[in-house]
Protein backbone atom coordinates (compact mmCIF):
# COMPACT_ATOMS: atom_id res chain seq x y z
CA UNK A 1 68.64 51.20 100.33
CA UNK A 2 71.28 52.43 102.44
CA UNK A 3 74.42 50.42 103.54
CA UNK A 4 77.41 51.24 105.21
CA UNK A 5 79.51 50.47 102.22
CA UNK A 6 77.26 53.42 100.20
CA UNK A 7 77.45 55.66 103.00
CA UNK A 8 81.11 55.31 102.96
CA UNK A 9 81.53 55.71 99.15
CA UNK A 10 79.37 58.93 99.71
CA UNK A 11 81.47 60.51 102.35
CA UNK A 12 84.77 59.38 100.00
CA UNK A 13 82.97 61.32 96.97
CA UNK A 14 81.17 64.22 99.10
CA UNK A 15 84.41 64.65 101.20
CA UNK A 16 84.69 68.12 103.77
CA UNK A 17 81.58 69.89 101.75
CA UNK A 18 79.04 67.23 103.32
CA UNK A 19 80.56 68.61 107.08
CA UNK A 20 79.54 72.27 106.46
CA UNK A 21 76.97 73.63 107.33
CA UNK A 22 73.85 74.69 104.53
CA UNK A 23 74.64 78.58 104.44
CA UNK A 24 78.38 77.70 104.75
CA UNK A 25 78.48 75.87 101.33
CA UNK A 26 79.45 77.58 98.35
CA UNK A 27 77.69 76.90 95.04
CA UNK A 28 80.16 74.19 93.45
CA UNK A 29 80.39 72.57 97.22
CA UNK A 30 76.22 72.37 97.26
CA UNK A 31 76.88 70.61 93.50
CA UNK A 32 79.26 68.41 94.49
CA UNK A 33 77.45 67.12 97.41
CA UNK A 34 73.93 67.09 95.01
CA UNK A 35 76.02 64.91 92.77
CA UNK A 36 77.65 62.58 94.91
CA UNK A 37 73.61 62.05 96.47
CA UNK A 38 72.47 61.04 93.39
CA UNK A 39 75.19 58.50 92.31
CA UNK A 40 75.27 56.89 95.96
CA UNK A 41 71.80 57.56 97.59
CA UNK A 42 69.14 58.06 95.05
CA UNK A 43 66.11 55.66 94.34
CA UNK A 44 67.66 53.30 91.32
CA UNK A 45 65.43 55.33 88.65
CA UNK A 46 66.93 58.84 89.34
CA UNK A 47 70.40 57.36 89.65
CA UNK A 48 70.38 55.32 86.14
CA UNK A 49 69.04 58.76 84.79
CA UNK A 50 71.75 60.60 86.66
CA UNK A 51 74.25 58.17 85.61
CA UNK A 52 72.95 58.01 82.18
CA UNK A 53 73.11 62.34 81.99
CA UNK A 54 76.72 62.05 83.16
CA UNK A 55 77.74 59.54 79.99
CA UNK A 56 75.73 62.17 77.55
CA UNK A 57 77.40 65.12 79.04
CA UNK A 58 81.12 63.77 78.92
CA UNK A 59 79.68 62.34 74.97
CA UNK A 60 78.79 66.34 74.09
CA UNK A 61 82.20 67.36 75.62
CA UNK A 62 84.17 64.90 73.33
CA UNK A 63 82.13 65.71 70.26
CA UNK A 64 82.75 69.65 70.83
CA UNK A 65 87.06 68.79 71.76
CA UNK A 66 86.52 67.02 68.41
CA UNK A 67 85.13 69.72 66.22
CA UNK A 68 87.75 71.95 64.29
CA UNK A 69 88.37 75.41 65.62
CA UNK A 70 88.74 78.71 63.18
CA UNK A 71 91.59 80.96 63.17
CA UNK A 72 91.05 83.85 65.33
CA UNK A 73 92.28 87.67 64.22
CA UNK A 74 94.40 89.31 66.83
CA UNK A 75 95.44 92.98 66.26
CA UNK A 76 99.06 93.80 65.42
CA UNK A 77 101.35 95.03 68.17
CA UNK A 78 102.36 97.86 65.69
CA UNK A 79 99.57 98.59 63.94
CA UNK A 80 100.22 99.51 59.98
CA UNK A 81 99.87 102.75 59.01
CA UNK A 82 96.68 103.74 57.07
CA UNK A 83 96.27 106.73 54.93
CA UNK A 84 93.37 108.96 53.48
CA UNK A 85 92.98 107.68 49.61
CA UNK A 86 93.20 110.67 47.04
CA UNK A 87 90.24 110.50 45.15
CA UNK A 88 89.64 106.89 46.56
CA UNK A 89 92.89 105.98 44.26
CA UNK A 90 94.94 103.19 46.18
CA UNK A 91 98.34 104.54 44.81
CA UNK A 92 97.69 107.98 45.79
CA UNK A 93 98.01 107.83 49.51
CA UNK A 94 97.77 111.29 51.60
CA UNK A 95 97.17 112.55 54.74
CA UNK A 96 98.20 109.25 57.80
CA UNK A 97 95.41 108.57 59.49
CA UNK A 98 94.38 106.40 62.94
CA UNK A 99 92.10 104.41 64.51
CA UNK A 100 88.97 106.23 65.93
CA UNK A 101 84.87 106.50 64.89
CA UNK A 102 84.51 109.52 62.79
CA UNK A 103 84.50 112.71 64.42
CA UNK A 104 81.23 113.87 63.18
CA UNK A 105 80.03 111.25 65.73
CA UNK A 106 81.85 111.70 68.49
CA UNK A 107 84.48 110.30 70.51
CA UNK A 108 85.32 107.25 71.93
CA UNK A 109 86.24 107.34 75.72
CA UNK A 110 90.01 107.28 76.53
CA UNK A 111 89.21 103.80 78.12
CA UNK A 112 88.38 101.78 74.82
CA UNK A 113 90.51 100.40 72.60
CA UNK A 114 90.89 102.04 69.35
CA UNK A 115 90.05 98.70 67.32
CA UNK A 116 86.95 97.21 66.56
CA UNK A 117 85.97 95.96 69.95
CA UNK A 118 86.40 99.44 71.06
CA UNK A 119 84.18 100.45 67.92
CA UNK A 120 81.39 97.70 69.07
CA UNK A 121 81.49 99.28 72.82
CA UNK A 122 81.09 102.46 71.63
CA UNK A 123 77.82 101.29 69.32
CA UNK A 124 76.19 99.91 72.16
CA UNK A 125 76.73 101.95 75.19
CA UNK A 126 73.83 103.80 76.77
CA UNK A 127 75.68 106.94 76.38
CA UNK A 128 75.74 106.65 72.47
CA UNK A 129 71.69 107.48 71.45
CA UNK A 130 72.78 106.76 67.41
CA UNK A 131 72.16 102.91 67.68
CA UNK A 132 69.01 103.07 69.88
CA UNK A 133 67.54 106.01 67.23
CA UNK A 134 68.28 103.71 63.98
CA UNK A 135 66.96 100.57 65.73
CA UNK A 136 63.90 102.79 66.75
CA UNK A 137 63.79 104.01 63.28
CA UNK A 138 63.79 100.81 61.65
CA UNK A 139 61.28 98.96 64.24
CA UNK A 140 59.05 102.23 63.73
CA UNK A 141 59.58 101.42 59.48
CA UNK A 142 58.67 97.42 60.23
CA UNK A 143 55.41 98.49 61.75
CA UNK A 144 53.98 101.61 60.20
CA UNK A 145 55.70 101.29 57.16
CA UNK A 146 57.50 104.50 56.86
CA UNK A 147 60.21 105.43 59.13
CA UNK A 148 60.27 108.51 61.36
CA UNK A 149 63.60 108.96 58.93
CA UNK A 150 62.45 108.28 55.63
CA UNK A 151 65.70 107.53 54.26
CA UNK A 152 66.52 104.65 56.49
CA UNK A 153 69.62 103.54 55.01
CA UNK A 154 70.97 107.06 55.15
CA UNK A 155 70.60 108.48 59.15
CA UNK A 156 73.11 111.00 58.48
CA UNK A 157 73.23 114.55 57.29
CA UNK A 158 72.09 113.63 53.33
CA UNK A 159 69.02 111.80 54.58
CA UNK A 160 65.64 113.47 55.45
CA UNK A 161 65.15 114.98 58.75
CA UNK A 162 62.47 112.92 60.76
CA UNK A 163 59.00 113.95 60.75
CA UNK A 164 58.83 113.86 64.37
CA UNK A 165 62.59 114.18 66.18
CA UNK A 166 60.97 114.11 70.02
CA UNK A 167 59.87 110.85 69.30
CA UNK A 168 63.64 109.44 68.43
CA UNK A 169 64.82 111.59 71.25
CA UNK A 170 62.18 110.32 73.65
């Protein structure tokens, strides 16, 4: 039931957002005033429920402040130098070498990163066909048992050519 005392916790709790108008409210205004609703003007069941969704939501937000966090990798502001391996021989450095796909793939854009996020953009954007063709490949290998590639682990130049190319490049 309503009572002046309610109404006047309501307007307390809803505050300016309950003056504007519908179309004038912005999303966490329309929440607030949903929220304060509930707590002050709901039928008893839906506000013991609300009430009782409030406790478990400020419970899961203390158990997750509670968990331990991992240690997060952050790239170098100099980044150390990394050289081509004679022969794969750690002691035998040669030629320096940086950051970047390899060319026989392309390029990355002068916009990304040359780090592994920069890597990750470059496997998934739309301009890149070399993710979308494997995935194709393999989905193709799930279902008909052969891959358009044969040699699924090996897309690249030592693999087999696919028995039908217009269907990767489709």
């Amino acid at each position: 039931p309503r009572t002046r005392e309610r109404d006047a916790q309501y307007r307390r709790h809803a505050g300016t957002d309950a003056a504007l108008s519908a179309a004038d409210r912005s999303a966490a205004e329309r929440l607030k005033i949903q929220r304060s609703f509930l707590a002050f003007h709901s039928p008893e069941i839906y506000r013991t429920a609300f009430l009782d969704l409030q406790t478990l939501k400020e419970d899961r937000e203390s158990y997750y402040r509670s968990l331990p966090t991992s240690m997060i990798m952050q790239d170098r502001k100099q980044p150390q130098p990394t050289f081509v391996l004679m022969r794969g021989e750690y002691d035998k450095p040669g030629a320096q070498v940086s950051a970047n796909i390899p060319a026989s793939l392309g390029t990355l854009s002068e916009q990304q990163p040359r780090n592994r996020l920069g890597l990750a953009r470059w496997l998934v954007d739309p301009q890149n066909p070399l993710t979308a063709r494997v995935i194709v490949n393999r989905f193709w290998q799930m279902y008909f048992g052969n891959g358009l590639v044969k040699t699924t682990e090996d897309f690249g130049s030592q693999g087999s050519w696919p028995t039908h190319p217009e269907l990767l490049d489709w």
